[in-house]
Protein backbone atom coordinates (compact mmCIF):
# COMPACT_ATOMS: atom_id res chain seq x y z
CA UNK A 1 67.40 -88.43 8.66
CA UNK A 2 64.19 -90.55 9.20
CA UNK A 3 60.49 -89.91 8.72
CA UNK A 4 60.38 -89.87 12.59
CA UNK A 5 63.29 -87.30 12.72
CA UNK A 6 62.12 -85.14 10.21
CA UNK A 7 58.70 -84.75 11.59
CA UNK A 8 60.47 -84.44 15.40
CA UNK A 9 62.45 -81.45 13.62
CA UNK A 10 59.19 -79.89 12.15
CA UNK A 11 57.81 -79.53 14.90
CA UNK A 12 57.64 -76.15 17.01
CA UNK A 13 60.04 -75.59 19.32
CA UNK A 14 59.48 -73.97 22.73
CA UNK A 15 60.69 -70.50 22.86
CA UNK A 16 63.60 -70.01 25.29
CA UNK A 17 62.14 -69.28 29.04
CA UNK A 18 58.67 -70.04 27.97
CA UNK A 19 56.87 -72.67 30.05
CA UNK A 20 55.00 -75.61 28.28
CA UNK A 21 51.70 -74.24 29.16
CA UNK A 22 52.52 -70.37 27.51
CA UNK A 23 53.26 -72.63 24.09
CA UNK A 24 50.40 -74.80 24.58
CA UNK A 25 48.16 -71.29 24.38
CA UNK A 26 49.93 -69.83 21.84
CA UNK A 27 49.71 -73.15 19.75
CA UNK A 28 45.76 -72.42 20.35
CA UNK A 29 46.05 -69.36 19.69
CA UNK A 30 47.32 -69.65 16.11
CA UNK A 31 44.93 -72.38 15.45
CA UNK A 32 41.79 -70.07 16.46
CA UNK A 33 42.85 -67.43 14.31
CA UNK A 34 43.97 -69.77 11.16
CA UNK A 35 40.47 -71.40 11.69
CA UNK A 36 38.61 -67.68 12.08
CA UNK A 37 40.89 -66.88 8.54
CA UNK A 38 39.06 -69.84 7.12
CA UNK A 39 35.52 -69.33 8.06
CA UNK A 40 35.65 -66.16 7.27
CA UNK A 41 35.73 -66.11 3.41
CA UNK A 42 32.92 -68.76 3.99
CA UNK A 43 30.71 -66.16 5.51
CA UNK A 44 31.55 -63.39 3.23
CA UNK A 45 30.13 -66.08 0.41
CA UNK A 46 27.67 -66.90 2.00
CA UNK A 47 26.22 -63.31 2.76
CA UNK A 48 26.97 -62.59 -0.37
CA UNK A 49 24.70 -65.34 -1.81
CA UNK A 50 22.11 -63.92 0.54
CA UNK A 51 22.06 -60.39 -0.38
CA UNK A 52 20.68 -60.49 -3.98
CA UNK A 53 17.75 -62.70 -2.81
CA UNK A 54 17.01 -60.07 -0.37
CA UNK A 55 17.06 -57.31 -2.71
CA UNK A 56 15.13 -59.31 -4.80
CA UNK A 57 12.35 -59.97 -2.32
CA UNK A 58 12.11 -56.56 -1.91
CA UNK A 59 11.83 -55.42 -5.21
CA UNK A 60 8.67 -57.61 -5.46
CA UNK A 61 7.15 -56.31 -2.63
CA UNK A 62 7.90 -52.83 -3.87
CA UNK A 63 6.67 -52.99 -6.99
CA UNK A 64 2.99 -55.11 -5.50
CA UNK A 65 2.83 -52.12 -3.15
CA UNK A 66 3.30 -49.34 -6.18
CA UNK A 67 0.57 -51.45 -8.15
CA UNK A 68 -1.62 -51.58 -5.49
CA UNK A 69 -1.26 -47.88 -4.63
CA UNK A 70 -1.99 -46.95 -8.36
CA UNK A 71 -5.27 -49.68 -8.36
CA UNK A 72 -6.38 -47.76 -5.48
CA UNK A 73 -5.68 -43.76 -6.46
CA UNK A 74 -8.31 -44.85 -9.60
CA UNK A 75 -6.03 -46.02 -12.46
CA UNK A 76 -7.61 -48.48 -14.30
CA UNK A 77 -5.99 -51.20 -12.96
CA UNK A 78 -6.76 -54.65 -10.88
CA UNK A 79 -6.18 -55.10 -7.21
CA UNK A 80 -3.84 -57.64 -6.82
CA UNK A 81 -6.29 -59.47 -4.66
CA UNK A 82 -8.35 -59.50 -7.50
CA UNK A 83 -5.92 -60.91 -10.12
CA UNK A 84 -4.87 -64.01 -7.60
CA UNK A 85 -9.13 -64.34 -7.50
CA UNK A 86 -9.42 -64.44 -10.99
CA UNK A 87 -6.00 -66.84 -10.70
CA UNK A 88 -7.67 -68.97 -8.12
CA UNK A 89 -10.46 -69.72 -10.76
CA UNK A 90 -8.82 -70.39 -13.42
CA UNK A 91 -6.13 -72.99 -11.56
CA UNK A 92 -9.01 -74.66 -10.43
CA UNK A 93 -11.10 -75.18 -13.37
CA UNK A 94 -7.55 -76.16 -15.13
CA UNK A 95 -7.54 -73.49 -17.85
CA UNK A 96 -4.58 -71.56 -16.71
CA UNK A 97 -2.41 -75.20 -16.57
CA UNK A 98 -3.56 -76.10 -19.57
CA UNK A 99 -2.48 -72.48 -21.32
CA UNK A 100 0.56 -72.34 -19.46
CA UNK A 101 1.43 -75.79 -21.06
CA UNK A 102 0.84 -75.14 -24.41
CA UNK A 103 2.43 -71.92 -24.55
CA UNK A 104 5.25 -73.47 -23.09
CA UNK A 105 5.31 -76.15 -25.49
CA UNK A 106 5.27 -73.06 -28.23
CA UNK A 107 8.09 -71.00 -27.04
CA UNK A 108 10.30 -74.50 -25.92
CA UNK A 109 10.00 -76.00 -29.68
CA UNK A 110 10.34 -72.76 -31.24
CA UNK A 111 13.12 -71.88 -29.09
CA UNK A 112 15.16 -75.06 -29.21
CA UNK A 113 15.14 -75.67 -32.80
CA UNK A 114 16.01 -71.76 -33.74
CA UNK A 115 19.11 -72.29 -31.23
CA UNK A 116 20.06 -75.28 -33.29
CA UNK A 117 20.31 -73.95 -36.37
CA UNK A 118 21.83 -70.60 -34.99
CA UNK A 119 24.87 -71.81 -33.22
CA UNK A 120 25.98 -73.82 -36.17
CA UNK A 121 24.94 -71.22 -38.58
CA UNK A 122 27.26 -68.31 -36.49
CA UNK A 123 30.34 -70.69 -36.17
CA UNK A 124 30.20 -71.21 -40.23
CA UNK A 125 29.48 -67.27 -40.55
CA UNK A 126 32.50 -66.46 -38.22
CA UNK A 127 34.87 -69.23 -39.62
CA UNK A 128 34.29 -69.06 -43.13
CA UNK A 129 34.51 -65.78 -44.71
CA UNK A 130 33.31 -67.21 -47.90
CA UNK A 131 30.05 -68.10 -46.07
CA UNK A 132 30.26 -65.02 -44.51
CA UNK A 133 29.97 -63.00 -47.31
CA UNK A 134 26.93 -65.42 -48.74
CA UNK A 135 24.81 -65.59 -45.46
CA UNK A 136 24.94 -62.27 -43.62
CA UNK A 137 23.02 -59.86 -45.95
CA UNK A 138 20.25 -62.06 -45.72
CA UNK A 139 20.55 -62.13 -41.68
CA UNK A 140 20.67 -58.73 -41.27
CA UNK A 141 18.19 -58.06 -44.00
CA UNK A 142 15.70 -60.43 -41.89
CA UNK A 143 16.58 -58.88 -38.84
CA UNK A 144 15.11 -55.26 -40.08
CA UNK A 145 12.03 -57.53 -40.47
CA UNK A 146 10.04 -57.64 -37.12
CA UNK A 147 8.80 -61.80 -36.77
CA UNK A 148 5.40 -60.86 -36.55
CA UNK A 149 5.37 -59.20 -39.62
CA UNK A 150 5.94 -62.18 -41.40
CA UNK A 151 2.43 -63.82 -39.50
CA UNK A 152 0.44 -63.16 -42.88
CA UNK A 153 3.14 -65.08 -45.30
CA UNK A 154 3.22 -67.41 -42.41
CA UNK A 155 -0.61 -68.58 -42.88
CA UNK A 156 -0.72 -68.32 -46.32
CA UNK A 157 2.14 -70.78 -46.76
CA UNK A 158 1.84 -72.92 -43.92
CA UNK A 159 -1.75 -73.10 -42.92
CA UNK A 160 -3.30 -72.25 -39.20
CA UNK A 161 -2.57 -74.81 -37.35
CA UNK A 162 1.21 -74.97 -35.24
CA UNK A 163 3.15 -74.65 -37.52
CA UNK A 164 3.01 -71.07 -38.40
CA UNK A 165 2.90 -70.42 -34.94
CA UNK A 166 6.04 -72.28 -34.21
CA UNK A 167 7.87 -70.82 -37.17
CA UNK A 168 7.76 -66.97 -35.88
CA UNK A 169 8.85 -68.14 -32.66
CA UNK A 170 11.47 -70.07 -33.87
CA UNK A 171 12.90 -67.32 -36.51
CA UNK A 172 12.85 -64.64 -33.44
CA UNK A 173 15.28 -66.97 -31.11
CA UNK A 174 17.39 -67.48 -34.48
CA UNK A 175 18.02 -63.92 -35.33
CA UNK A 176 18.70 -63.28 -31.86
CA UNK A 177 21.24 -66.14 -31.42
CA UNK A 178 23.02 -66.48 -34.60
CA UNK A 179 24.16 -63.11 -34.26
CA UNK A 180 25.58 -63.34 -31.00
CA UNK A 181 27.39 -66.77 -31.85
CA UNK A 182 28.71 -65.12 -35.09
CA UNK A 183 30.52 -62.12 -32.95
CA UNK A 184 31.47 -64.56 -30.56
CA UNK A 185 33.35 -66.28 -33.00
CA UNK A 186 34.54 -63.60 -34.92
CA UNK A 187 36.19 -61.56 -31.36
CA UNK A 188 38.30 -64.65 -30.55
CA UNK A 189 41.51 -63.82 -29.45
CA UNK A 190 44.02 -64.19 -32.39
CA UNK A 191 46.64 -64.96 -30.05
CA UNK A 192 44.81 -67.79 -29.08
CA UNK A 193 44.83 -68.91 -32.37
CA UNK A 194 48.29 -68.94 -33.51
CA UNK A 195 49.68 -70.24 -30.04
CA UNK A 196 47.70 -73.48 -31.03
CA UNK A 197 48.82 -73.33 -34.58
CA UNK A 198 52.24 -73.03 -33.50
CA UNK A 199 51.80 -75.84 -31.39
CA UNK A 200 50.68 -77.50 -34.31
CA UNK A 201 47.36 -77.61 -33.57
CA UNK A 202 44.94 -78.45 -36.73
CA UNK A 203 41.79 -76.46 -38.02
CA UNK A 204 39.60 -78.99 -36.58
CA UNK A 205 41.95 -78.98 -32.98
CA UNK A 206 41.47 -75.27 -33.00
CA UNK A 207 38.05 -75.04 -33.60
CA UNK A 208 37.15 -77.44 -31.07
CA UNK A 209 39.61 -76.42 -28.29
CA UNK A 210 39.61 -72.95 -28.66
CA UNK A 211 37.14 -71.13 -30.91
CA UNK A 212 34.16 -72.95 -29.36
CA UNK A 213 35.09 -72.50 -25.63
CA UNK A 214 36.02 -68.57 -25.63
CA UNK A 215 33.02 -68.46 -28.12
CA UNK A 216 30.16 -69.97 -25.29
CA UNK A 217 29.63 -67.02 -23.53
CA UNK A 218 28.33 -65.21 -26.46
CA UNK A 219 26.26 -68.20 -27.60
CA UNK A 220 24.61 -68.46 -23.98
CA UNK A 221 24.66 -64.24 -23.49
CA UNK A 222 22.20 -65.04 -27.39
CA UNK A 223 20.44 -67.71 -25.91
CA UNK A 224 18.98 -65.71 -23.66
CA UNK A 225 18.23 -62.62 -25.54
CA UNK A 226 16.73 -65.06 -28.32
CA UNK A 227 14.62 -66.68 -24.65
CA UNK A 228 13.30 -63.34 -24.62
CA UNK A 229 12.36 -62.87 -27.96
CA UNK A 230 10.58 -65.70 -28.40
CA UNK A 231 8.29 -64.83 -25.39
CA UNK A 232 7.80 -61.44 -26.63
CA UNK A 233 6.63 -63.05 -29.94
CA UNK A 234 4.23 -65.79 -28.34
CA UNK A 235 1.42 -63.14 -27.90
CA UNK A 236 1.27 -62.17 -31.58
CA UNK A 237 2.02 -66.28 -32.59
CA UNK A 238 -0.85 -67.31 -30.76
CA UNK A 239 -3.19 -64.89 -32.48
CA UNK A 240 -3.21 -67.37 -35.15
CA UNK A 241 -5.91 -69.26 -35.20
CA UNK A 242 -5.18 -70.42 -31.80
CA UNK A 243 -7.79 -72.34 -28.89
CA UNK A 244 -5.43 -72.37 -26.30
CA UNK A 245 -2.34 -70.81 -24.83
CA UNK A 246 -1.22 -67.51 -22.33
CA UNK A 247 -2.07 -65.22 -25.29
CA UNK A 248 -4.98 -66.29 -26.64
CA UNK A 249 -6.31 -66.36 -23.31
CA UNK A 250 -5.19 -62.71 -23.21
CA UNK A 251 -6.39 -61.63 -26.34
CA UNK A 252 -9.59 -63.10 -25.58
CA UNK A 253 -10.16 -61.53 -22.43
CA UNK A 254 -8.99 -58.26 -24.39
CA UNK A 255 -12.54 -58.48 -25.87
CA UNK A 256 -14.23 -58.68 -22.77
CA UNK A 257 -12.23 -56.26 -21.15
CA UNK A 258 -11.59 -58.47 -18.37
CA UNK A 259 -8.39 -57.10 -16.93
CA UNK A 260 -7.50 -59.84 -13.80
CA UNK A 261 -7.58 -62.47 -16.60
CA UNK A 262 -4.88 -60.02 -18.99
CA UNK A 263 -2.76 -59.84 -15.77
CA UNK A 264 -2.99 -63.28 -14.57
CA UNK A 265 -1.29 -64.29 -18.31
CA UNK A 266 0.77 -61.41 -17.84
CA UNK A 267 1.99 -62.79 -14.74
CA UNK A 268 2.58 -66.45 -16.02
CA UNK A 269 4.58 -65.63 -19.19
CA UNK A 270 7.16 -63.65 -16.79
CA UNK A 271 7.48 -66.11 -14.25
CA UNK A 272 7.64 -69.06 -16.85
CA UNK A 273 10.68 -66.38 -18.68
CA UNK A 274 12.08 -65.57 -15.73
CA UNK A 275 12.49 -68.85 -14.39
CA UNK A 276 13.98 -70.02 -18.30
CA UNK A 277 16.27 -67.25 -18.13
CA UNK A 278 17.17 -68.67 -14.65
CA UNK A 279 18.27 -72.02 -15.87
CA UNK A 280 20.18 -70.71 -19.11
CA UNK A 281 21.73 -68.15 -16.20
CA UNK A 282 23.24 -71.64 -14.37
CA UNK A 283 23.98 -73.07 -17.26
CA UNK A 284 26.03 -70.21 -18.10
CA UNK A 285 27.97 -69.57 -14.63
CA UNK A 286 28.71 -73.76 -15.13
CA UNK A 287 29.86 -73.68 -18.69
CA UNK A 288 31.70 -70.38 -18.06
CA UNK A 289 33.79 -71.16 -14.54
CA UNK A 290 36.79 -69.70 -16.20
CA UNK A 291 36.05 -66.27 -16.63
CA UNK A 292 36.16 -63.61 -13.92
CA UNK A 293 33.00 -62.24 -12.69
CA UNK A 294 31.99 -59.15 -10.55
């Protein structure tokens, strides 16, 4: 049979006593309803994409309506038109950019480099039991230790300039992470494992192909918690000897009791978080395609 014949033989036949017309709307029939059958998972998506945004946009206004209220019934709070006032000023006369950048600068060198040494440090810890045994006392001892606790060593040994600063930053975003790559490592599937082995996959093959890819959504779950600590140790970092930055600004206006100023850095550190946690969020939902989500 020939290309022409085969496709001549694919095609529908007329149904016995139906006219060429009846076919011809039955033909368009099928194709509206195939096409509706398409769309319509791109809709659901769609709306589905939608509906968090809305729920988050009213959440916001919620909770500016619920400050406002409490503002208002004599708790000693700011109006918000008061706080975007005092934020007004301090855009304009640059302080706020200039804070913003330099605690940003903080919590991005602090963060980064106690990532780098975490991931590395929970892939020996889960791999090695020998290291295991030799590096997680002191990891969990450390961990009873809050960071800022360790501000007054911090000066004496490394002076008051950034340094000591960056150091409590950077050991809150490595107790946070190396923990999480660590179980990550260690709740591999031992299936996994010995199907490679089997295969006659190497330690290095292994490692690389499958501890480190069922292993990433821990590290990036501890990236994020160790994101978070880091911001939630800036505050207390910056109350070393610091001229600049979201919470010396903060503390500062502590002093003063000047409460738009407190929320205003309020207000910056969680935007500048939430919009971190945002990207590690992508990076995670790109990195992770092949797991099943809700």
């Amino acid at each position: 049979m020939s290309v022409l014949d085969k496709r001549s033989a694919g095609r529908r036949q007329p149904r016995p006593g139906a006219s060429p017309d009846t076919d011809a709307e039955d033909t368009a029939a099928a194709d509206s309803t195939a096409g509706a059958d398409k769309s319509a998972p791109e809709h659901g998506r769609s709306g589905r994409r939608g509906l968090p945004l809305a729920l988050n946009a009213v959440s916001v206004a919620l909770g500016i309506a619920l400050w406002w209220a409490l503002a208002s019934a004599g708790f000693k709070l700011p109006t918000p038109p008061e706080v975007v006032s005092r934020a007004g000023t301090l855009i304009g006369d640059g302080t706020l950019a200039d804070d913003a950048l330099a605690s940003l600068t903080r919590v991005l060198v602090g963060f980064a480099l106690g990532t780098a040494v975490a991931v590395p440090v929970g892939f020996l810890m889960g791999w090695y039991g020998i290291l295991r045994g030799l590096i997680e006392p002191w990891i969990q001892f450390f961990r009873t230790i809050p960071p800022l606790a360790i501000i007054p060593l911090a000066v004496v040994a490394m002076g008051i300039d950034e340094t000591p600063k960056i150091f409590v930053i950077f050991l809150a975003a490595f107790l946070a992470c190396v923990i999480s790559t660590f179980q990550g490592v260690v709740n591999v599937d031992r299936t996994l494992i010995n199907a490679a082995r089997v295969l006659g996959a190497g330690d290095a093959t292994i490692f690389a192909r499958v501890v480190v890819p069922a292993s990433t959504p821990f590290i990036l779950v501890g990236m994020r918690v160790g994101l978070g600590s880091a911001w939630a140790t800036l505050v207390a970092a910056e109350l070393i000897a610091a001229q600049e930055g979201l919470g010396y600004r903060m503390q500062n206006a502590q002093l003063y009791y000047d409460l738009p100023t407190i929320f205003v850095g309020l207000i910056s550190i969680g935007i500048l978080g939430l919009l971190m946690d945002r990207v590690l969020l992508l990076a995670e939902r790109r990195l992770t395609r092949w797991q099943e989500r809700r």
